[in-house]
C-alpha atoms as a PDB file:
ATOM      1  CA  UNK A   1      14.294  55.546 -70.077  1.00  0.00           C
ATOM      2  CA  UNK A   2      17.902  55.398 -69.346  1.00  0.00           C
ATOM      3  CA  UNK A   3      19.716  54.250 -65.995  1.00  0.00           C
ATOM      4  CA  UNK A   4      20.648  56.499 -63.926  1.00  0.00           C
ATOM      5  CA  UNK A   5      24.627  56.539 -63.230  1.00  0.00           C
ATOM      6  CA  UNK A   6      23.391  55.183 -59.673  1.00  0.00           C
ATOM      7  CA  UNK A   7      22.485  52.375 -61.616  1.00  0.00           C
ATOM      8  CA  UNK A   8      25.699  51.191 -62.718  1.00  0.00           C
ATOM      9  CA  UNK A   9      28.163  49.217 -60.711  1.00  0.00           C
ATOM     10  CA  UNK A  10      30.976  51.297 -59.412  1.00  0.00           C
ATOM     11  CA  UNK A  11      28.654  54.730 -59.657  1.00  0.00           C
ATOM     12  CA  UNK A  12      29.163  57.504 -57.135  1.00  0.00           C
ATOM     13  CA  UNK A  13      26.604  56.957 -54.588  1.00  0.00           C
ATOM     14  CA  UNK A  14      25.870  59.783 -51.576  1.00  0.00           C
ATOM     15  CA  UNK A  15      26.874  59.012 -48.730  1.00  0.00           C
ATOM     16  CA  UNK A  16      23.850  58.601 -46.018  1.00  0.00           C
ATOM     17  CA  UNK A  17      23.436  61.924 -44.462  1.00  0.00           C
ATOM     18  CA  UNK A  18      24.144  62.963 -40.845  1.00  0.00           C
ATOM     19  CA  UNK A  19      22.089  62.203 -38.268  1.00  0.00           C
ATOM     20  CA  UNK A  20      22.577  65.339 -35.808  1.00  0.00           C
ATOM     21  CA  UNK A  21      19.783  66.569 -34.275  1.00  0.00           C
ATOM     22  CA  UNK A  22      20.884  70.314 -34.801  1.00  0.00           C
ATOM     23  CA  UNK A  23      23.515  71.338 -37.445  1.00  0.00           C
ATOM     24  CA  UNK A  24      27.171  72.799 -37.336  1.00  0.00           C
ATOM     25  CA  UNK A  25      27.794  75.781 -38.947  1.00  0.00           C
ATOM     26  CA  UNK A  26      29.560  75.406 -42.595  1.00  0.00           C
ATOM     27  CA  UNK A  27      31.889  78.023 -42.121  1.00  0.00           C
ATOM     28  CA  UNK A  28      33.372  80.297 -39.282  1.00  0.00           C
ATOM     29  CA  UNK A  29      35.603  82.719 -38.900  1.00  0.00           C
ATOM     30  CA  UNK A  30      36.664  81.879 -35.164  1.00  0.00           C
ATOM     31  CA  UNK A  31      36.829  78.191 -34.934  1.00  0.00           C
ATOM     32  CA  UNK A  32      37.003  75.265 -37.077  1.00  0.00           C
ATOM     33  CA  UNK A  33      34.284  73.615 -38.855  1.00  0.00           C
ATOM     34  CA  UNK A  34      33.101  71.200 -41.251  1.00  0.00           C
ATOM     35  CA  UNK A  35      31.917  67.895 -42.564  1.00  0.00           C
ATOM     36  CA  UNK A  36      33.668  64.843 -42.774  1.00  0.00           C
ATOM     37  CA  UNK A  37      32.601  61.569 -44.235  1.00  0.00           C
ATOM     38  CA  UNK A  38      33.194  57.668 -42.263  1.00  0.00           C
ATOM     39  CA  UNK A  39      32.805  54.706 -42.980  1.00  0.00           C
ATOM     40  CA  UNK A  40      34.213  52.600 -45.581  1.00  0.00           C
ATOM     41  CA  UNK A  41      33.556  52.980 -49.519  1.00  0.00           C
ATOM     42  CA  UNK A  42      33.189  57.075 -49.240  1.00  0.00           C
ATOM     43  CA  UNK A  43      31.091  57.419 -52.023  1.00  0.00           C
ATOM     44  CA  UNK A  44      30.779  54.117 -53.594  1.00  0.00           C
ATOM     45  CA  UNK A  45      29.033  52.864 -50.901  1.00  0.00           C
ATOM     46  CA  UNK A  46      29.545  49.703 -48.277  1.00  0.00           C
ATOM     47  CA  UNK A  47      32.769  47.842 -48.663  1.00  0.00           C
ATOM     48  CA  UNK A  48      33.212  46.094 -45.394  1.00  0.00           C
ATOM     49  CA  UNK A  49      29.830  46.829 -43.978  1.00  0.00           C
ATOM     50  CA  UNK A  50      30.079  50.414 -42.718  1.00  0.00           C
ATOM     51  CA  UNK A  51      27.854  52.421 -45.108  1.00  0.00           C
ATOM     52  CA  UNK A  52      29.894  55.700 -45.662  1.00  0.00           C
ATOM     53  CA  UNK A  53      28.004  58.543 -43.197  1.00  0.00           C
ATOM     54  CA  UNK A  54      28.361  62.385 -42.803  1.00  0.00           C
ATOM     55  CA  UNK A  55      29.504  63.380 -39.764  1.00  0.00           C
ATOM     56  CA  UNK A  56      29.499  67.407 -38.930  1.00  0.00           C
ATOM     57  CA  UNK A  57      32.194  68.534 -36.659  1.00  0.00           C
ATOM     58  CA  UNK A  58      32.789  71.934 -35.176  1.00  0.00           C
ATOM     59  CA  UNK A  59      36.521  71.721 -33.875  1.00  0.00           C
ATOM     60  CA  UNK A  60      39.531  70.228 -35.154  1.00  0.00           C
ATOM     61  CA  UNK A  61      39.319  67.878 -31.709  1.00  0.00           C
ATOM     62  CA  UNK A  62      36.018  66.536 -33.038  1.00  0.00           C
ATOM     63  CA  UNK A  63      37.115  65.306 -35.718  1.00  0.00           C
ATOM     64  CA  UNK A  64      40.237  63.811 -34.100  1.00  0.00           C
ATOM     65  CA  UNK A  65      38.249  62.233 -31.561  1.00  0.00           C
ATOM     66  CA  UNK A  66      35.567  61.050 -34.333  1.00  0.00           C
ATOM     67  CA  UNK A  67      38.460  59.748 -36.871  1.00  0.00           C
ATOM     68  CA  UNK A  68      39.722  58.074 -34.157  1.00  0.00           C
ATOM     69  CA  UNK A  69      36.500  56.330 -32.837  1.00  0.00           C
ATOM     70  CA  UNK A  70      35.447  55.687 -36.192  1.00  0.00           C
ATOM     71  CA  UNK A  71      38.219  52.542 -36.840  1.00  0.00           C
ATOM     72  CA  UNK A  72      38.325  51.551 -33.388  1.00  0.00           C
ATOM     73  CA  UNK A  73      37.327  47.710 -33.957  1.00  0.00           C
ATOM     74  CA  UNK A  74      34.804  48.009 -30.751  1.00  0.00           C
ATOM     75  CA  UNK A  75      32.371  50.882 -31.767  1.00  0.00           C
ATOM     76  CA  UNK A  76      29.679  49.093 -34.250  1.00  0.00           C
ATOM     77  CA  UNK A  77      28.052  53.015 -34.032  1.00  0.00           C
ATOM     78  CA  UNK A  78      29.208  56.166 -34.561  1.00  0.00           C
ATOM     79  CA  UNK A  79      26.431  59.525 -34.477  1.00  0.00           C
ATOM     80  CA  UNK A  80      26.546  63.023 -33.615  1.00  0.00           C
ATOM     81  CA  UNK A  81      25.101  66.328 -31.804  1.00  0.00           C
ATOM     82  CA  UNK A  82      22.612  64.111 -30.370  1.00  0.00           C
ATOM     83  CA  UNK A  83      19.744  65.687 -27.907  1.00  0.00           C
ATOM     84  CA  UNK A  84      19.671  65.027 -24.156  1.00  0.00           C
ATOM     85  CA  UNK A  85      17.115  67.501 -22.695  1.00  0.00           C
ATOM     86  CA  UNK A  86      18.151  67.920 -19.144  1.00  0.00           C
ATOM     87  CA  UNK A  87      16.784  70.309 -15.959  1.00  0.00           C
ATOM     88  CA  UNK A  88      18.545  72.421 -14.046  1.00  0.00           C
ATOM     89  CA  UNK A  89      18.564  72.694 -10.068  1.00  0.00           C
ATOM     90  CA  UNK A  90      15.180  75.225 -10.613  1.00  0.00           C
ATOM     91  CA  UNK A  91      13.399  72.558 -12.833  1.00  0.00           C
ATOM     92  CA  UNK A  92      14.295  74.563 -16.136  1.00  0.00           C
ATOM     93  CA  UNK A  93      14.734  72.140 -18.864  1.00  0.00           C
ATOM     94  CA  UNK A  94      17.483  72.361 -21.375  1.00  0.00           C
ATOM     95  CA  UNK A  95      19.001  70.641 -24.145  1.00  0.00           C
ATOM     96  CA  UNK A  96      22.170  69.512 -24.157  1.00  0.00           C
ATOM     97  CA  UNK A  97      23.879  68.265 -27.630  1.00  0.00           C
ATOM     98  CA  UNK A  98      26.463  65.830 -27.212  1.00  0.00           C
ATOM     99  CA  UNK A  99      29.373  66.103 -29.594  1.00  0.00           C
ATOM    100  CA  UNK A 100      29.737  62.450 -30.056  1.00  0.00           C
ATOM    101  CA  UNK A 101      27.576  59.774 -29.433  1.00  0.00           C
ATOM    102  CA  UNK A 102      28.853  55.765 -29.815  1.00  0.00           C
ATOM    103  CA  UNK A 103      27.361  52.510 -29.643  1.00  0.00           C
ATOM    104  CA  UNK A 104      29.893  49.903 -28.909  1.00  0.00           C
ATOM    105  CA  UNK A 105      29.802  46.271 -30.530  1.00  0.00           C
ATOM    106  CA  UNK A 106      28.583  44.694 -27.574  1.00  0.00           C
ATOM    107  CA  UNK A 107      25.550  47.460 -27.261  1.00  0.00           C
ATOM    108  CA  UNK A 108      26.954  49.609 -24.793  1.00  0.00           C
ATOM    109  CA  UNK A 109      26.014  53.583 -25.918  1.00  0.00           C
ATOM    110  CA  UNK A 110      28.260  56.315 -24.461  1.00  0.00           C
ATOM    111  CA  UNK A 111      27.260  59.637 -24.883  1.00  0.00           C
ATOM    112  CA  UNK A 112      30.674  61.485 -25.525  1.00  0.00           C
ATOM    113  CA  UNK A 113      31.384  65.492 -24.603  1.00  0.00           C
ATOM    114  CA  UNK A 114      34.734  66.871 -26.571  1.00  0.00           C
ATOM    115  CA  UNK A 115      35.984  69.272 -25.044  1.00  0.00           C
ATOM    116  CA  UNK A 116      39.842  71.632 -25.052  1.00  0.00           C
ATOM    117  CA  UNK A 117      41.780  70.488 -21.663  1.00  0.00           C
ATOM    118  CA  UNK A 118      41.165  74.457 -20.723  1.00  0.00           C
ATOM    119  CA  UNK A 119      38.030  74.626 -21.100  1.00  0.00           C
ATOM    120  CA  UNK A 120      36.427  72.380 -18.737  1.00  0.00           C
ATOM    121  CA  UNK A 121      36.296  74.514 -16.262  1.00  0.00           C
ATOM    122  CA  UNK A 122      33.615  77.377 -15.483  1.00  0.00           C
ATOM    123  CA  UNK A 123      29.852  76.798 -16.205  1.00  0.00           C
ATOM    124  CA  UNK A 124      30.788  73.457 -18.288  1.00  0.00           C
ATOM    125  CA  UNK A 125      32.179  72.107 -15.524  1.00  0.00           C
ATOM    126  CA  UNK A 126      29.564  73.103 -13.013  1.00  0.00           C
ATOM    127  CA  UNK A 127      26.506  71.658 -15.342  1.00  0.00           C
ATOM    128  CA  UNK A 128      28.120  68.387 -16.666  1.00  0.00           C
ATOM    129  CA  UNK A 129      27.997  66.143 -14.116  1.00  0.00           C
ATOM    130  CA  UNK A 130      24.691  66.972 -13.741  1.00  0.00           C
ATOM    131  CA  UNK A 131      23.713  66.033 -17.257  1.00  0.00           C
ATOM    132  CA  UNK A 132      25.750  63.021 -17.026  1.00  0.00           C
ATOM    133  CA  UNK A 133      23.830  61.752 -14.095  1.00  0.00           C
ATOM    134  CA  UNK A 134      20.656  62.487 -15.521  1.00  0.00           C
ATOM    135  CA  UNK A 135      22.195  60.993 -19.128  1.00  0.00           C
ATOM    136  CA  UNK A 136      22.921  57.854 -16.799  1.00  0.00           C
ATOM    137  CA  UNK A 137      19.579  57.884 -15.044  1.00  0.00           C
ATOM    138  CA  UNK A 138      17.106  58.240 -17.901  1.00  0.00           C
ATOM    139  CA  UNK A 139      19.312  55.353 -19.655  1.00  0.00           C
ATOM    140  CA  UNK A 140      19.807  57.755 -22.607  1.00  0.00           C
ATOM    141  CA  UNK A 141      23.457  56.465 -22.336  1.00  0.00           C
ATOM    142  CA  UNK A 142      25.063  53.785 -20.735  1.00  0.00           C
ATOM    143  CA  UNK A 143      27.920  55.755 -19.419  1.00  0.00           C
ATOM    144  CA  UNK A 144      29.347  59.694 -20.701  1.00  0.00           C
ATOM    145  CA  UNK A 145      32.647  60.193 -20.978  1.00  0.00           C
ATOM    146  CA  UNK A 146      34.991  63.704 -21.386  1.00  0.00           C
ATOM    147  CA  UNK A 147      37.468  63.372 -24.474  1.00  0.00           C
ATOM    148  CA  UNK A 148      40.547  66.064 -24.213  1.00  0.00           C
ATOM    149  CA  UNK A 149      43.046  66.852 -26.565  1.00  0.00           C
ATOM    150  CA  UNK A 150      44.995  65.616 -23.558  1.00  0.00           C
ATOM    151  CA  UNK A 151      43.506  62.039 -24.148  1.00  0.00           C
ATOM    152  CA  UNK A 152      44.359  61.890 -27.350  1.00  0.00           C
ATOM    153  CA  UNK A 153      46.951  58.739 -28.214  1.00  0.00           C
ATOM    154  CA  UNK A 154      49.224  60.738 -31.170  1.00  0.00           C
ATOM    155  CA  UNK A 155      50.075  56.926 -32.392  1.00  0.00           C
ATOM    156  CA  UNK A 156      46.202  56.256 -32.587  1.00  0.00           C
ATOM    157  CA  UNK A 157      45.412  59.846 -34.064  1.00  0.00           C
ATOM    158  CA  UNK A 158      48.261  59.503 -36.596  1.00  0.00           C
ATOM    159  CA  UNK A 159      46.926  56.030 -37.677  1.00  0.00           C
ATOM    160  CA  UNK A 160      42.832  56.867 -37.949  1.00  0.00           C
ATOM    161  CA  UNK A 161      44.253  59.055 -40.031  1.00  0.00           C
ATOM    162  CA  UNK A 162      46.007  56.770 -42.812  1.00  0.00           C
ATOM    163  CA  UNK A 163      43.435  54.306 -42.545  1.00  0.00           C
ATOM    164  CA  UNK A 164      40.720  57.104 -42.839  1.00  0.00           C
ATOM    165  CA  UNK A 165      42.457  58.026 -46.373  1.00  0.00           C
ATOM    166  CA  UNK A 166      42.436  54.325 -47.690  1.00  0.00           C
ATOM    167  CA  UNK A 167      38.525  54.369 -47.720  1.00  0.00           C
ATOM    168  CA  UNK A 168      38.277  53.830 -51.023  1.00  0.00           C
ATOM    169  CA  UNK A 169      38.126  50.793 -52.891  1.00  0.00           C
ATOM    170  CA  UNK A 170      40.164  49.402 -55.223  1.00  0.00           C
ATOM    171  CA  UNK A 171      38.850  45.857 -56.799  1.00  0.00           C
ATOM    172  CA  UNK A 172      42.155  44.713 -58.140  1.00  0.00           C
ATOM    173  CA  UNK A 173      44.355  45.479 -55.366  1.00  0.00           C
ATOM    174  CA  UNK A 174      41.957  44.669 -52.833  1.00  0.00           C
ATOM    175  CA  UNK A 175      41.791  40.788 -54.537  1.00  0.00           C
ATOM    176  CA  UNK A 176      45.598  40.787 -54.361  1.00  0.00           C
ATOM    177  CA  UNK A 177      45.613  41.694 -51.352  1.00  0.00           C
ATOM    178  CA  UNK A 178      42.643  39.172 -50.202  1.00  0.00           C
ATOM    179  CA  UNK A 179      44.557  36.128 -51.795  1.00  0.00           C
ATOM    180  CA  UNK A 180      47.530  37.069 -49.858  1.00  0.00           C
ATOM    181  CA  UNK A 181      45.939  37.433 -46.672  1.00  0.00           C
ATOM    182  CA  UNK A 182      44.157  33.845 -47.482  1.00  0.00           C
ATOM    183  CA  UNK A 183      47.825  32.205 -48.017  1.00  0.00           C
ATOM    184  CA  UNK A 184      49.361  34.002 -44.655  1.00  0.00           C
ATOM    185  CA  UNK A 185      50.618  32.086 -41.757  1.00  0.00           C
ATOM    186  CA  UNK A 186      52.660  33.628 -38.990  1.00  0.00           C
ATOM    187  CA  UNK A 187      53.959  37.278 -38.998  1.00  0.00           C
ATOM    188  CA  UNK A 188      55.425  39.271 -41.971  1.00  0.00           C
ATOM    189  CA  UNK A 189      55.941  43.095 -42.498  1.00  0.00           C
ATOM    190  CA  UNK A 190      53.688  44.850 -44.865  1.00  0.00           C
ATOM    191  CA  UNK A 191      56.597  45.851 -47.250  1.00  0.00           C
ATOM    192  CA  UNK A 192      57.099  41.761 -47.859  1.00  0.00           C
ATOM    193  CA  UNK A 193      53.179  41.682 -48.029  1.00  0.00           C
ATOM    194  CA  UNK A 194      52.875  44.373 -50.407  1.00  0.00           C
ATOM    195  CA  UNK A 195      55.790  42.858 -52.727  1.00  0.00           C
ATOM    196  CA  UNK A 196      53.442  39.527 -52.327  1.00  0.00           C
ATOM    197  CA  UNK A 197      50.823  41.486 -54.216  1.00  0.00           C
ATOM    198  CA  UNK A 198      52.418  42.705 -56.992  1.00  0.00           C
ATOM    199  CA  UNK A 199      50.736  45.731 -56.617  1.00  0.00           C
ATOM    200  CA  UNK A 200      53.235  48.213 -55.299  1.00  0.00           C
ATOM    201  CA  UNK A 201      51.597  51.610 -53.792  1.00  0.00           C
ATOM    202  CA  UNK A 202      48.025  50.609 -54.679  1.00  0.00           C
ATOM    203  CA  UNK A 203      48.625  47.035 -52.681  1.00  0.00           C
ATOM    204  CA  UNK A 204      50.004  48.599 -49.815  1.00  0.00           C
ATOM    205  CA  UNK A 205      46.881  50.815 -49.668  1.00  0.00           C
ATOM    206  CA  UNK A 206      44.635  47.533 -50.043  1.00  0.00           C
ATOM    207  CA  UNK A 207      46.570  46.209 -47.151  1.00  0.00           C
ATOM    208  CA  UNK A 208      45.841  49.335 -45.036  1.00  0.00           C
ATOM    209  CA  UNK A 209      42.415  49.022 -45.536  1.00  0.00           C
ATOM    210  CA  UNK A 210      42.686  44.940 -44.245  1.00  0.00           C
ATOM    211  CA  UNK A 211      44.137  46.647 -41.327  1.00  0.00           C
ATOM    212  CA  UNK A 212      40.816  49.337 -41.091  1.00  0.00           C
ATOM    213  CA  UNK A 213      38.582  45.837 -41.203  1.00  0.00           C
ATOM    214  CA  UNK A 214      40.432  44.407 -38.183  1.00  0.00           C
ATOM    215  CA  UNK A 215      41.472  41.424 -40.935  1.00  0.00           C
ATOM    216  CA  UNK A 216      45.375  42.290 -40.725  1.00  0.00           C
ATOM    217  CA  UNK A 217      46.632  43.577 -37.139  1.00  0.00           C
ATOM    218  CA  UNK A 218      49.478  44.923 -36.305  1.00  0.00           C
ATOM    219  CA  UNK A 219      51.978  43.329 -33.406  1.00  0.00           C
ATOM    220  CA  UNK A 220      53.126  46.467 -31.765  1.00  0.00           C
ATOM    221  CA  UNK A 221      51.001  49.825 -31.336  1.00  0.00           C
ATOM    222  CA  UNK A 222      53.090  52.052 -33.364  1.00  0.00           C
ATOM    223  CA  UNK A 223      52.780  54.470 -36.070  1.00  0.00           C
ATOM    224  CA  UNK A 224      51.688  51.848 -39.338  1.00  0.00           C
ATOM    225  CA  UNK A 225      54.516  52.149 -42.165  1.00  0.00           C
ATOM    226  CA  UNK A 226      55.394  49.331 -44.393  1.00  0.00           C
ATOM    227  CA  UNK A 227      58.267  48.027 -42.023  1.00  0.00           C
ATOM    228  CA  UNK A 228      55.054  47.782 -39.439  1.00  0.00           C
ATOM    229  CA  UNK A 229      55.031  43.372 -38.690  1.00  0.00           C
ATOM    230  CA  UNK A 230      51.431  42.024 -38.795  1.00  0.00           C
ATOM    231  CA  UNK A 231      49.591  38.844 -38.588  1.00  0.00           C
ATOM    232  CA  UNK A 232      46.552  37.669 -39.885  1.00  0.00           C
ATOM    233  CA  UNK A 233      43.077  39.101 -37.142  1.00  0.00           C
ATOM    234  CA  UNK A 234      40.290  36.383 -35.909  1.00  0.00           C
ATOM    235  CA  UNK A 235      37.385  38.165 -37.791  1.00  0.00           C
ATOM    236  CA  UNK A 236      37.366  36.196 -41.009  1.00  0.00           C
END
């Protein structure tokens, strides 16, 4: 019998499915909606250790807010629209779907509602603390938190972005890249590292995704271009 193309080294693989416990809608005509896929490899599978995931989203803040969780060097966890049946001041149970839910490296889990600065008001503000304290009290979550567009860093937003589009592997650039990150001492910019490569475009892509893996950090928190200075991170 012959292999199957997930045989073969380099073959597209799937990436593991979501894990929401109720699903998005795949298409609207009032708001936005969709799927989006972390973790590193998209498609190819684990590169660094993340397994790519699905992730549904049903605003264009979720997926800010998940895009920017997703690369933060701290969360080890990142799952969605997960259940937290709650009761109301009658005893009428309810469940409540968080929009993000994230487990940090050191095992902390916060349950995360995403919501438009103008809409926190009204019955969602009158119910959530309520479901926060009984998140808190049932240890379903460490701590829930309130993301707003309003918390939103445009520096951090603008770079989960460019690292989110550097998933992808590539072997050659990647080993440049590697064997200049070995040789590194001190600071340098990531033009002179990307001339260091040999590799032009595709190295300074492989050197984005050093950045993504917390192996290259930048000095400053600033929008990452190639005149961005770097040094070399402690998780080696």
């Amino acid at each position: 019998m012959p292999q199957s193309v997930h045989d073969h080294v380099g073959a597209f693989v799937l990436p593991l499915p979501s894990t929401a416990a109720r699903d998005v809608a795949l298409s609207s005509k009032s708001h936005f909606c969709g799927h989006v896929v972390i973790g590193d490899g998209s498609g190819r599978g684990a590169v660094a250790g993340v397994p790519p995931r699905v992730v549904q989203v049903e605003s264009y803040l979720e997926l800010c807010w998940c895009l920017c969780l997703s690369v933060r060097a701290d969360i080890a966890d990142l799952r969605e629209q997960m259940q937290f049946d709650w009761f109301d001041e009658d005893g009428e149970v309810h469940p409540h779907y968080f929009d993000l839910f994230v487990t940090r490296t050191d095992g902390t889990r916060i349950a995360c509602a995403i919501r438009p600065t103008a809409w926190i008001g009204g019955k969602f503000g009158r119910k959530m603390p309520r479901i926060a304290a009984q998140a808190r009290a049932g240890r379903f979550a460490d701590d829930v938190r309130l993301l707003t567009d309003a918390d939103l860093d445009p520096v951090e937003l603008h770079n989960a972005w460019l690292l989110h589009g550097v998933r992808e592997a590539d072997p050659m650039a990647d080993e440049a890249a590697a064997r200049v990150l070995a040789d590194m001492s001190g600071t340098a910019s990531l033009a002179e590292l990307v001339t260091r490569t040999g590799c032009g475009a595709a190295g300074f892509r492989a050197l984005l995704r050093l950045i993504r893996w917390g192996q290259l950090r930048p000095i400053h928190h600033e929008r990452i271009t190639s005149a961005t200075v770097a040094y070399k991170g402690s998780n080696l």
